[in-house]
C-alpha atoms as a PDB file:
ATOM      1  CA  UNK A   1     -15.267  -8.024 -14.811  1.00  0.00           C
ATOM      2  CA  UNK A   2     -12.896  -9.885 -12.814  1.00  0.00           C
ATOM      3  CA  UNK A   3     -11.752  -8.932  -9.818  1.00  0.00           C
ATOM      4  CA  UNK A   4      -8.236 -10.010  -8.050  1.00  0.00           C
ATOM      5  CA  UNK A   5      -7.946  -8.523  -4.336  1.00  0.00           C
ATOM      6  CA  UNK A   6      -4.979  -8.956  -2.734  1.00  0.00           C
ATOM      7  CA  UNK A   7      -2.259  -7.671  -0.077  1.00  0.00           C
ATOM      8  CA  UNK A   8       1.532  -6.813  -0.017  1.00  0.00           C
ATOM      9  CA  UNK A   9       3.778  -7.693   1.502  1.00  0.00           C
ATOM     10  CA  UNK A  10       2.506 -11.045   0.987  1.00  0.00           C
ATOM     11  CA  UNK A  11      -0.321 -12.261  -1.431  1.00  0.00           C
ATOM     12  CA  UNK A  12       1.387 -15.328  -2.675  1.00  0.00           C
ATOM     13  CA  UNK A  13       3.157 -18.290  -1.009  1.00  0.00           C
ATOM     14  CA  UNK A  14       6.778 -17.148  -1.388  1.00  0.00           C
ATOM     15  CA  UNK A  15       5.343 -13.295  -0.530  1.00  0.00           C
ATOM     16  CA  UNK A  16       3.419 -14.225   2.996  1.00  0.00           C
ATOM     17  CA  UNK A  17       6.788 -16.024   4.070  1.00  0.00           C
ATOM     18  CA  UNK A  18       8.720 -12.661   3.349  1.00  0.00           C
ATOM     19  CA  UNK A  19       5.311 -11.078   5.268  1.00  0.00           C
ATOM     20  CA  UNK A  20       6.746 -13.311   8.322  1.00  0.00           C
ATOM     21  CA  UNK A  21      10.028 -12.296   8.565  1.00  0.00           C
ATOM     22  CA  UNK A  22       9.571  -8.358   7.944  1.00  0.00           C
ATOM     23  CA  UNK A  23       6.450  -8.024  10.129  1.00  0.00           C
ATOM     24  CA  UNK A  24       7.694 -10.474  12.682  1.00  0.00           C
ATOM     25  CA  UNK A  25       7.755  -8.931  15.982  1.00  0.00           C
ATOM     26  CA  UNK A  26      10.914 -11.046  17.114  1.00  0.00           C
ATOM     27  CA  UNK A  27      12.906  -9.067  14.429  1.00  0.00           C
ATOM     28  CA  UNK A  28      12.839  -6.089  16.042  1.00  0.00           C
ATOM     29  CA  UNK A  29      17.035  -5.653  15.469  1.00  0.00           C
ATOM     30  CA  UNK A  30      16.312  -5.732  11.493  1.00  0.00           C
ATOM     31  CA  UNK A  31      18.259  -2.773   9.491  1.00  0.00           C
ATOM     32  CA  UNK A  32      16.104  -0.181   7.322  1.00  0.00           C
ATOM     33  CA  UNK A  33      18.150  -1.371   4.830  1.00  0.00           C
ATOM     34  CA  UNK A  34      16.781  -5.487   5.018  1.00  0.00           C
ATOM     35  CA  UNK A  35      13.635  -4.217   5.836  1.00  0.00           C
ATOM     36  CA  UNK A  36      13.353  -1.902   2.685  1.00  0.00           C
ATOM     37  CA  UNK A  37      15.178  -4.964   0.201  1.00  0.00           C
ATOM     38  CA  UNK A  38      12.840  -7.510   1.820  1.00  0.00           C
ATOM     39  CA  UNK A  39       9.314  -5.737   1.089  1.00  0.00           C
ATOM     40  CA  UNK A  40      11.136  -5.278  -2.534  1.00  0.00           C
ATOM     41  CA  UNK A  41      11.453  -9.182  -2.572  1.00  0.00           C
ATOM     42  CA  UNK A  42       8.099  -9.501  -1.725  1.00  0.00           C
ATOM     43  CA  UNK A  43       6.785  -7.738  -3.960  1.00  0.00           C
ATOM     44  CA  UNK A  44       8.616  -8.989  -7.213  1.00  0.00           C
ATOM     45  CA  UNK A  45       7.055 -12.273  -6.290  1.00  0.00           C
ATOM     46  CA  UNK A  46       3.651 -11.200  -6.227  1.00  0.00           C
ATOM     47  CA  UNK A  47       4.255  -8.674  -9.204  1.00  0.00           C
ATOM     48  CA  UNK A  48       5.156 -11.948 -11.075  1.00  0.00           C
ATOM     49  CA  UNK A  49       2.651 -14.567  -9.503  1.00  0.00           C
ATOM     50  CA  UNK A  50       0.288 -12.643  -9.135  1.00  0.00           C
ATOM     51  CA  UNK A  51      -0.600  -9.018 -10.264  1.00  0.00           C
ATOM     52  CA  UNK A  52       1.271  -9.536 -14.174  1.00  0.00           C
ATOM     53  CA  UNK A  53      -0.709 -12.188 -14.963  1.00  0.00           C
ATOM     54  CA  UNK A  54      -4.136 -11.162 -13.245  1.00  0.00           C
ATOM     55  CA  UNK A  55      -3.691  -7.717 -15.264  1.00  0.00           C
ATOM     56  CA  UNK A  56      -2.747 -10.472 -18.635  1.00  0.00           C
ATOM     57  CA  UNK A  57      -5.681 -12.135 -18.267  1.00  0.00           C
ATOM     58  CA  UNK A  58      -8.178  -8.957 -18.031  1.00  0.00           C
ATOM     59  CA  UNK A  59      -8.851  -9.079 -14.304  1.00  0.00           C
ATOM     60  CA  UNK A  60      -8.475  -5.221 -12.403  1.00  0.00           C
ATOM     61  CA  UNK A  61      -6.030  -6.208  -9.705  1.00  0.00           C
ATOM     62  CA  UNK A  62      -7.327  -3.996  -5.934  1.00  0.00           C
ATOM     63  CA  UNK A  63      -3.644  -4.642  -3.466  1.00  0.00           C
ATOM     64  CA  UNK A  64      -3.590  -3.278  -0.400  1.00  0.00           C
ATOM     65  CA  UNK A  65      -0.552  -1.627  -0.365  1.00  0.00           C
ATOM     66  CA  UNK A  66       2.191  -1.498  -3.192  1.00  0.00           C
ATOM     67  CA  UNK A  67       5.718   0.336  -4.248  1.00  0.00           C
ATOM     68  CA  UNK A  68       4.003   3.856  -2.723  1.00  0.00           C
ATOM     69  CA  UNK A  69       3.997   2.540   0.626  1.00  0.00           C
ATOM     70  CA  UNK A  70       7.697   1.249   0.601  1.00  0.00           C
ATOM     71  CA  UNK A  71       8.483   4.821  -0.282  1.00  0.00           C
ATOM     72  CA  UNK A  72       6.514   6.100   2.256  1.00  0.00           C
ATOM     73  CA  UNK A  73       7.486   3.507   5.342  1.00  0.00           C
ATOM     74  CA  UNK A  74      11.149   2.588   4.058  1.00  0.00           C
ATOM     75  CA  UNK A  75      11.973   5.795   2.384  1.00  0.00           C
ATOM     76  CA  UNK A  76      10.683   8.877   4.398  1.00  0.00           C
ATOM     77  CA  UNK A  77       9.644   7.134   7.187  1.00  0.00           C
ATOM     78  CA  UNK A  78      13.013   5.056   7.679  1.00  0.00           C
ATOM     79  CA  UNK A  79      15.113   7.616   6.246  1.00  0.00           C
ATOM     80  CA  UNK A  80      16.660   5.752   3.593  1.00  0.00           C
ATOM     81  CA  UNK A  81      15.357   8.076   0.638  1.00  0.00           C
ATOM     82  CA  UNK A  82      12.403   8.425  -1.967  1.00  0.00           C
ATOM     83  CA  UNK A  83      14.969   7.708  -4.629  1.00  0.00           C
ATOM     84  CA  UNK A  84      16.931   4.911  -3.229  1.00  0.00           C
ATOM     85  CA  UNK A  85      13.298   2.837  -2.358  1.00  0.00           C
ATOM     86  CA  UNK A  86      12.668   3.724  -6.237  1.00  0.00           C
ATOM     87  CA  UNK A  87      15.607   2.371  -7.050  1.00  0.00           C
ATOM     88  CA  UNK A  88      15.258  -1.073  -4.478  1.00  0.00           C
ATOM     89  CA  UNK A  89      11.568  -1.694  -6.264  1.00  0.00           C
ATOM     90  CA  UNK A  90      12.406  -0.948  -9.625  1.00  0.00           C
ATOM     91  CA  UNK A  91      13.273  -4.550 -11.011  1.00  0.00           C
ATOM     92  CA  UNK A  92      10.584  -5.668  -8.857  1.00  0.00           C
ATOM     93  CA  UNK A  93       7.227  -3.392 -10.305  1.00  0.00           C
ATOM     94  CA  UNK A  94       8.959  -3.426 -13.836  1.00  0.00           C
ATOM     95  CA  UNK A  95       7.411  -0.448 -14.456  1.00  0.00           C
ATOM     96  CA  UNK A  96       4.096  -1.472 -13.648  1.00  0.00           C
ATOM     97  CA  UNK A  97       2.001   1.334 -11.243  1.00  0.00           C
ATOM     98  CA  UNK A  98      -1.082   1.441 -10.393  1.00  0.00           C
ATOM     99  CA  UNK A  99      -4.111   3.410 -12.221  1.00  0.00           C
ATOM    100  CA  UNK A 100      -5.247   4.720  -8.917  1.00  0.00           C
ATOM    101  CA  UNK A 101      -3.840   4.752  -5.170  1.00  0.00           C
ATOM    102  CA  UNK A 102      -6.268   5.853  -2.637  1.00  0.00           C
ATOM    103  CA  UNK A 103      -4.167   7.032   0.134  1.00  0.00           C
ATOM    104  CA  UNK A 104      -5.952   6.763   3.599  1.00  0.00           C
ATOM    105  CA  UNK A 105      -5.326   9.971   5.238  1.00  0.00           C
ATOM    106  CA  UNK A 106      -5.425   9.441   9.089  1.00  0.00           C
ATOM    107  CA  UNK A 107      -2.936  11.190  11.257  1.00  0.00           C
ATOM    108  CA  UNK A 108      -0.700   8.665  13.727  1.00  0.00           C
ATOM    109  CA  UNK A 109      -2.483   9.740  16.810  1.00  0.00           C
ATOM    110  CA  UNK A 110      -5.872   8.381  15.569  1.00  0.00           C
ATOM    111  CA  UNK A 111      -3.971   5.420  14.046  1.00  0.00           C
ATOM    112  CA  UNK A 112      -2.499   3.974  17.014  1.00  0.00           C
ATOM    113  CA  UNK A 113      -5.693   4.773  19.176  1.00  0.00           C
ATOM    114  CA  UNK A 114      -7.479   2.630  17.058  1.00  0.00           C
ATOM    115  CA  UNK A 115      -4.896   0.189  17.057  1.00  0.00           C
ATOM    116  CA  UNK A 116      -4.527   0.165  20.462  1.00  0.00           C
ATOM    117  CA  UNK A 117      -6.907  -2.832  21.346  1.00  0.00           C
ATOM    118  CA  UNK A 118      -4.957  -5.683  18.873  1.00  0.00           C
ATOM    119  CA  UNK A 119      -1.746  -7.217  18.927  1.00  0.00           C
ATOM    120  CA  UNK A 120       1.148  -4.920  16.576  1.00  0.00           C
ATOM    121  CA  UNK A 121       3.575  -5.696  14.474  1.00  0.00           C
ATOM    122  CA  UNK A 122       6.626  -5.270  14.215  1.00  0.00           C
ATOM    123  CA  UNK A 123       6.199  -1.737  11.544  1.00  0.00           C
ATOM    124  CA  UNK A 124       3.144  -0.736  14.085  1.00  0.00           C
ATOM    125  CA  UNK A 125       5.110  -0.529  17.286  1.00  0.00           C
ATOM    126  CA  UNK A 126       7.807   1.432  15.264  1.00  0.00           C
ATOM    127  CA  UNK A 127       6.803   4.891  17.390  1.00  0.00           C
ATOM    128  CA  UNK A 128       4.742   7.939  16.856  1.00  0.00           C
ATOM    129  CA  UNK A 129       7.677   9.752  15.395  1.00  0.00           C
ATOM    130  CA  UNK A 130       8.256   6.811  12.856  1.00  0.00           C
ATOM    131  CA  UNK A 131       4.504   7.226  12.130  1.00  0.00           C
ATOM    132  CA  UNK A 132       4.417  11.089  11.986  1.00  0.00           C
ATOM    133  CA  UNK A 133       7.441  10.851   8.922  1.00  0.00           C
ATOM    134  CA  UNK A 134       5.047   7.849   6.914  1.00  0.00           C
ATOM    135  CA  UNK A 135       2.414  10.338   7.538  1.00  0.00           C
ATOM    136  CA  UNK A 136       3.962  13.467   5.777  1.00  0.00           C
ATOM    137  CA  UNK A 137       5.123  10.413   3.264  1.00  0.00           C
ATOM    138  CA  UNK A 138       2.421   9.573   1.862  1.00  0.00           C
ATOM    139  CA  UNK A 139       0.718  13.263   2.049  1.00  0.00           C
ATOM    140  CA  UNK A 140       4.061  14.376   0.054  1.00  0.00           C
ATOM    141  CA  UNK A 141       3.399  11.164  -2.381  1.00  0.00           C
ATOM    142  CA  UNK A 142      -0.616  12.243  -2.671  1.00  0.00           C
ATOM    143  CA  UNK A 143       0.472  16.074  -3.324  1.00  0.00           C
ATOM    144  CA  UNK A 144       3.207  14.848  -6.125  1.00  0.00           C
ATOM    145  CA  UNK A 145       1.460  12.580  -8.231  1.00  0.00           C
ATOM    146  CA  UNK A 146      -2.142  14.026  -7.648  1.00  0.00           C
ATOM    147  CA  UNK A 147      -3.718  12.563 -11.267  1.00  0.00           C
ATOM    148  CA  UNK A 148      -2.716   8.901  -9.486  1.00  0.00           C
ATOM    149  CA  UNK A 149      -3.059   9.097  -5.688  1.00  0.00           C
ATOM    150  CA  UNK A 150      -6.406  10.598  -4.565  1.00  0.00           C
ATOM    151  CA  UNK A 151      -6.715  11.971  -0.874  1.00  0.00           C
ATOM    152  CA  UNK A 152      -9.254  10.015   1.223  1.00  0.00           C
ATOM    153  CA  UNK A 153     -10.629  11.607   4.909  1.00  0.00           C
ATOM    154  CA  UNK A 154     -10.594   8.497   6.863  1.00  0.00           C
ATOM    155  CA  UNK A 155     -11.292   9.921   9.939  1.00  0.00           C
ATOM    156  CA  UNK A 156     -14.882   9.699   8.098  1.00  0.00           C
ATOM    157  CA  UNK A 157     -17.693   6.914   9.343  1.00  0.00           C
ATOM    158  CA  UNK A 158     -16.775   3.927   7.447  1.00  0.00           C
ATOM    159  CA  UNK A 159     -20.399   4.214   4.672  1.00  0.00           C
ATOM    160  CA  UNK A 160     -18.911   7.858   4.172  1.00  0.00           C
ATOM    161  CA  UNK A 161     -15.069   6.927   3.091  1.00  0.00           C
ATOM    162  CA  UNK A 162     -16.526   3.473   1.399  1.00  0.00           C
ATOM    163  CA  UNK A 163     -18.591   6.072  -0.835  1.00  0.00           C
ATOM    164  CA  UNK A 164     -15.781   8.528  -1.498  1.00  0.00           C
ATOM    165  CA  UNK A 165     -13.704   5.631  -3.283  1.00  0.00           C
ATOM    166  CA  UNK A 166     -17.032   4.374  -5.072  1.00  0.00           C
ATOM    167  CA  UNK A 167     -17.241   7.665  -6.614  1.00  0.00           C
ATOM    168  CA  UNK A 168     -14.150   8.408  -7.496  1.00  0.00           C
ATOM    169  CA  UNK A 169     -13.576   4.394  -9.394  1.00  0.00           C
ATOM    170  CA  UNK A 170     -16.987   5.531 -11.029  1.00  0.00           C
ATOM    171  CA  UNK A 171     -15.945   8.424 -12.091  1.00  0.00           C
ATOM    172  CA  UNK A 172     -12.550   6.985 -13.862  1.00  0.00           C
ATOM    173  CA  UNK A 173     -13.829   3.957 -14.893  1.00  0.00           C
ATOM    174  CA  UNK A 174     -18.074   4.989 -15.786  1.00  0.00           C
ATOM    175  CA  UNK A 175     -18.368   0.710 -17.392  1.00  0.00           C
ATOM    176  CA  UNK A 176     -18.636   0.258 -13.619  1.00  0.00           C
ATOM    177  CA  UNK A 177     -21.292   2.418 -12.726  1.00  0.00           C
ATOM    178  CA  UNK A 178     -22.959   1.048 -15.858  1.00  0.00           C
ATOM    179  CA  UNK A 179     -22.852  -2.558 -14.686  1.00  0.00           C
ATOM    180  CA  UNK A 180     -23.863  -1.369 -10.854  1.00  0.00           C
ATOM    181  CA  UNK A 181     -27.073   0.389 -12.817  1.00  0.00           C
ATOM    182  CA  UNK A 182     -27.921  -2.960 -14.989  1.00  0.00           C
ATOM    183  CA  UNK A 183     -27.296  -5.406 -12.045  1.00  0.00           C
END
């Protein structure tokens, strides 16, 4: 099986220019509102350059990050509403969501200590409050579509969290334990 891995925003050429200009730490005056339309325009690119015709040709697609997070940063964290973000990223998913979303649960305290030895961007040095609301997001997202968006302690040793997504992809998809058993 194929495998595509790739990243949002950016993940093609037109998508990591967008990744630039939304991330970009000399934009700090951009509106919730540019921010929220810009990760949409992102991601119709890639939905269309990449992920559409990855999924066409056979290949399972693994993004890190897609429409959930949007709804989580732009949405709840931003304010600007769960439906109005739905609405923003609708033409760009064309109805296309994922199979699974494993939703990295580590509070904003532990985030931004272990953050706290690199350069941030522009969405990282939003606050603690700003990361407290994405927080609750994305628990609220987990706790509302539970049969797509499975829970993950990250606060776990890396081996331990690796293991708990392993298990859960090999329990929804068992061809892929069956290939890790005959290779």
């Amino acid at each position: 099986q194929v495998v595509a891995v790739t990243r949002e925003p950016g993940g093609c050429r037109i998508s990591e220019k967008i990744r630039e200009l939304v991330l970009g730490r000399e934009y700090a005056e951009m509106t919730p509102v540019a921010e929220a339309l810009l990760y949409a325009a992102a991601r119709a690119q890639h939905v269309a350059e990449v992920i559409r015709p990855a999924l066409e040709r056979g290949e399972v697609v693994i993004t890190d990050r897609y429409v959930d997070s949007s709804i989580a940063y732009q949405g709840i964290g931003r304010g600007l509403g769960v439906d109005e973000v739905r609405a923003m990223n609708d033409p760009a998913i064309g109805g296309l969501l994922p199979d699974v979303t494993f939703f990295m649960s580590v509070d904003a305290r532990e985030t931004a200590r272990r953050m706290s030895d690199r350069e941030q961007d522009r969405l990282e040095l939003a606050g603690l409050g700003f990361h407290d609301r994405v927080y609750e997001g994305f628990k609220r997202l987990a706790e509302a579509n539970p049969g797509r968006i499975v829970t993950i302690d990250a606060t776990r040793p890396k081996p331990e969290v690796h293991g708990a997504i392993m298990a859960v992809i090999e329990q929804r998809w068992p061809v892929i334990e069956k290939a890790k058993n005959e290779g």
